[in-house]
C-alpha atoms as a PDB file:
ATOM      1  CA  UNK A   1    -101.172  11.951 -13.259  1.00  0.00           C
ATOM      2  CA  UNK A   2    -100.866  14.399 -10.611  1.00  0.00           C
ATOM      3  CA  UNK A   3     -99.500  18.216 -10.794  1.00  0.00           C
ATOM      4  CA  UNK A   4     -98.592  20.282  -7.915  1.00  0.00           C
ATOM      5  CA  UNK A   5     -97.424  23.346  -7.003  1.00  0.00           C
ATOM      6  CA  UNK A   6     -95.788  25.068  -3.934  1.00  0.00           C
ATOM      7  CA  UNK A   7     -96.180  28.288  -3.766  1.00  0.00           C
ATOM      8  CA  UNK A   8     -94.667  31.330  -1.033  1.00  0.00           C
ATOM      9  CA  UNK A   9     -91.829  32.958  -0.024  1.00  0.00           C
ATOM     10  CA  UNK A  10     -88.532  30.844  -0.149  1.00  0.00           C
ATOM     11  CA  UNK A  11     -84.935  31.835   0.362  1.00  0.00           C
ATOM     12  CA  UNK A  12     -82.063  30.171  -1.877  1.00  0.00           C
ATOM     13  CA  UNK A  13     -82.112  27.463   0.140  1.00  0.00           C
ATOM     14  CA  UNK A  14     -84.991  26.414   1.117  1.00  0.00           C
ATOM     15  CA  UNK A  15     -86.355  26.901  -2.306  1.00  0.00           C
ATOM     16  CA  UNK A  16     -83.545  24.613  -3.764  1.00  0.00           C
ATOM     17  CA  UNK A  17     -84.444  21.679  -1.157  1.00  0.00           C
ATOM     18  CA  UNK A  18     -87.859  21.625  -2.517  1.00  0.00           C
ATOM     19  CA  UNK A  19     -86.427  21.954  -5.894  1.00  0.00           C
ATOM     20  CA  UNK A  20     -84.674  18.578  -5.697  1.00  0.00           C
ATOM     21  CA  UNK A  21     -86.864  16.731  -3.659  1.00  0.00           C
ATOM     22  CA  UNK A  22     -89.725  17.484  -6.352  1.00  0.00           C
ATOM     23  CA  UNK A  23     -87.533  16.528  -9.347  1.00  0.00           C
ATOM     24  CA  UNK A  24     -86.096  13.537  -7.813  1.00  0.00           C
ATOM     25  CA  UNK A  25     -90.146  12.768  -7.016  1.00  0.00           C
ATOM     26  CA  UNK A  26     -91.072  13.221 -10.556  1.00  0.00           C
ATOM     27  CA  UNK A  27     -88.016  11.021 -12.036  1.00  0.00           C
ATOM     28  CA  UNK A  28     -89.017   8.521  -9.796  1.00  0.00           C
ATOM     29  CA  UNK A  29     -92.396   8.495  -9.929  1.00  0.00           C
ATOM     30  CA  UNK A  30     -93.593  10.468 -13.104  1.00  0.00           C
ATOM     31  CA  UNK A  31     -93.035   8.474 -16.092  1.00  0.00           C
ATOM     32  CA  UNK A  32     -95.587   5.914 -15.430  1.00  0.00           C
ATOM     33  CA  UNK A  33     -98.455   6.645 -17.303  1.00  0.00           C
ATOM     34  CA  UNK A  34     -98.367   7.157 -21.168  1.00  0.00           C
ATOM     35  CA  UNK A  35     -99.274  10.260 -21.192  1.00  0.00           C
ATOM     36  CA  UNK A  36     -96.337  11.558 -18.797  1.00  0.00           C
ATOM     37  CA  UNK A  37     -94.156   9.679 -19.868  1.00  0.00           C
ATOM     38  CA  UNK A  38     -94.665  11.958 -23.469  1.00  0.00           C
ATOM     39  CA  UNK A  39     -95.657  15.093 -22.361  1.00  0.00           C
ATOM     40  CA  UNK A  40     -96.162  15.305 -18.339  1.00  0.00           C
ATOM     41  CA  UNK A  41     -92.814  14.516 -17.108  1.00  0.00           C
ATOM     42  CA  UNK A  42     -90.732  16.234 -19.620  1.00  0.00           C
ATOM     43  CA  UNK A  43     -92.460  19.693 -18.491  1.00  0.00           C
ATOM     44  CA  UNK A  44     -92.454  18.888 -15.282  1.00  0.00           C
ATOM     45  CA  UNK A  45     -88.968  18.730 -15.483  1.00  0.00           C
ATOM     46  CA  UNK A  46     -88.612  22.032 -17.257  1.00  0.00           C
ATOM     47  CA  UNK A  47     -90.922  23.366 -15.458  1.00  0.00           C
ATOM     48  CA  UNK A  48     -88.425  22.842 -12.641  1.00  0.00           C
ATOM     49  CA  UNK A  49     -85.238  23.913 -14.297  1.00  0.00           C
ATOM     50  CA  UNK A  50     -87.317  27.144 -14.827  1.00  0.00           C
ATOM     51  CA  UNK A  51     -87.576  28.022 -11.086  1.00  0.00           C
ATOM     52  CA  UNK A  52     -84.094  26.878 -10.449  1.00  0.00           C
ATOM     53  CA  UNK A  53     -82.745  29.088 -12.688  1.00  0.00           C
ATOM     54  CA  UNK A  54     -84.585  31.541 -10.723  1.00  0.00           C
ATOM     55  CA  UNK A  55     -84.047  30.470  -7.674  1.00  0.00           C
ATOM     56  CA  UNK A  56     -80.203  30.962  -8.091  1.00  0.00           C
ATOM     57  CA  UNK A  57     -80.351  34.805  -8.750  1.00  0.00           C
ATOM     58  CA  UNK A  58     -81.168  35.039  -5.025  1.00  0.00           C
ATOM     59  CA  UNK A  59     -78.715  36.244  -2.976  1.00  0.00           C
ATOM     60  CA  UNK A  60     -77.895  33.725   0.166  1.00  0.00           C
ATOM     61  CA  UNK A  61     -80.214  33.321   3.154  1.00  0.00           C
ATOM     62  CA  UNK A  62     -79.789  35.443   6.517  1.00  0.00           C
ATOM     63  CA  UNK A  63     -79.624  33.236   9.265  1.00  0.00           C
ATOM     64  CA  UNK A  64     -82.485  33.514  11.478  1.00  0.00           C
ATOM     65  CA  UNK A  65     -81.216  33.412  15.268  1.00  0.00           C
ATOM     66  CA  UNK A  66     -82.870  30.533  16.931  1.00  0.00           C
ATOM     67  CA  UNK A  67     -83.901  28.868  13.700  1.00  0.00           C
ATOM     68  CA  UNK A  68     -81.914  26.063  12.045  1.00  0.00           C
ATOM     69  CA  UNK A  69     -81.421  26.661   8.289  1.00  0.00           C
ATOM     70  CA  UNK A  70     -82.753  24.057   5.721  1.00  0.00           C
ATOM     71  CA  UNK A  71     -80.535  21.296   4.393  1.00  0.00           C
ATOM     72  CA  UNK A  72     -80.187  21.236   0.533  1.00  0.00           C
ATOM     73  CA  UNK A  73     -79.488  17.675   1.053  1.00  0.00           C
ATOM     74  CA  UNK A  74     -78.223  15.557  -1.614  1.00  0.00           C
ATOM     75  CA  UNK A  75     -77.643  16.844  -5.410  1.00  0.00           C
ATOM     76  CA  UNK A  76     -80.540  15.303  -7.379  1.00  0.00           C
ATOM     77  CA  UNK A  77     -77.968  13.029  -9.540  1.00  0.00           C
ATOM     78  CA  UNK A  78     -76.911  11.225  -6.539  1.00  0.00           C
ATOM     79  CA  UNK A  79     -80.554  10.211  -5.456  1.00  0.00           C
ATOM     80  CA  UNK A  80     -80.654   6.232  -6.567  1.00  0.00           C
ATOM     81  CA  UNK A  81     -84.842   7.452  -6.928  1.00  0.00           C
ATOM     82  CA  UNK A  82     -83.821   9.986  -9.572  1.00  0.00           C
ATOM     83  CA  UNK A  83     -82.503   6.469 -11.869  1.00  0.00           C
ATOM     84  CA  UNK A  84     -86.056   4.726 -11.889  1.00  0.00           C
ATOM     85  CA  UNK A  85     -86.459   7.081 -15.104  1.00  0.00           C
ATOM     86  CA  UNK A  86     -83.953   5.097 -16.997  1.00  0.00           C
ATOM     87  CA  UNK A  87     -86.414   2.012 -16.824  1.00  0.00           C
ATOM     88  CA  UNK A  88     -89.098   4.072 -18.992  1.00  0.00           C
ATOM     89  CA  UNK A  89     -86.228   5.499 -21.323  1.00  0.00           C
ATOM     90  CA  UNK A  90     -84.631   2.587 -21.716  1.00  0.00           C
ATOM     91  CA  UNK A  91     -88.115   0.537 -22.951  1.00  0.00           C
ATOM     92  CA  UNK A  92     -89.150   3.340 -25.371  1.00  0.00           C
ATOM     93  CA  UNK A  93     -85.831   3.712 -26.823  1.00  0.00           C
ATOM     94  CA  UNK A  94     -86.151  -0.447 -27.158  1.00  0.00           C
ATOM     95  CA  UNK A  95     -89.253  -0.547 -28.835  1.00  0.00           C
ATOM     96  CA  UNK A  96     -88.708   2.539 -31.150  1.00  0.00           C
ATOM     97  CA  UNK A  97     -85.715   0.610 -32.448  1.00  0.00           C
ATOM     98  CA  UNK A  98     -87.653  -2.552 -32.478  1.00  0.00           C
ATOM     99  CA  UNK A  99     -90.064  -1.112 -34.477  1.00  0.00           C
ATOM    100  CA  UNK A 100     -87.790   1.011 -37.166  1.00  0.00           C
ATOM    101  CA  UNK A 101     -85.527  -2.588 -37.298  1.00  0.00           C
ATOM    102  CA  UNK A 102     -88.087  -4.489 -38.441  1.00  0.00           C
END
């Protein structure tokens, strides 16, 4: 279980690229131990919705002459990493019912 945190000045833009690259990194990778999969994960996640939300009061970046602006690059939904999170899900949810069934 790792947590991290990027702090500094970030435009709309550039703050939304690390947005999605960190929430696609912590569906993909953050459900692996117990404990995250509980309780590490799931506030990661909000944790991240959080600064979203923020970062979308911004108002749009200035271009920087000479600079080239940061790619959002793909929405976080159409990551195939982001679906690795269903495998965890999908084994909870199994044994849960296994376990009420019987």
């Amino acid at each position: 279980m790792r947590d991290q945190t990027l702090d500094g000045p970030y435009c709309a833009t550039c703050g939304n690229a690390r947005i999605r690259a960190m929430t696609t990194r912590t569906l993909w990778q953050g459900w692996w131990n117990p404990l995250s999969l509980v309780l590490g994960a799931p506030l990661t996640l909000c944790q991240n919705w959080s600064s979203y939300r923020q970062l979308r009061r911004l108002p749009p970046p200035v271009p920087v002459p000479g600079r080239q602006q940061t790619s959002l690059g793909r929405p976080v939904l159409r990551r195939p990493q982001a679906y690795v999170a269903l495998l965890p899900l999908i084994t909870a949810t199994w044994l849960i019912t296994s376990a009420v069934t019987h």
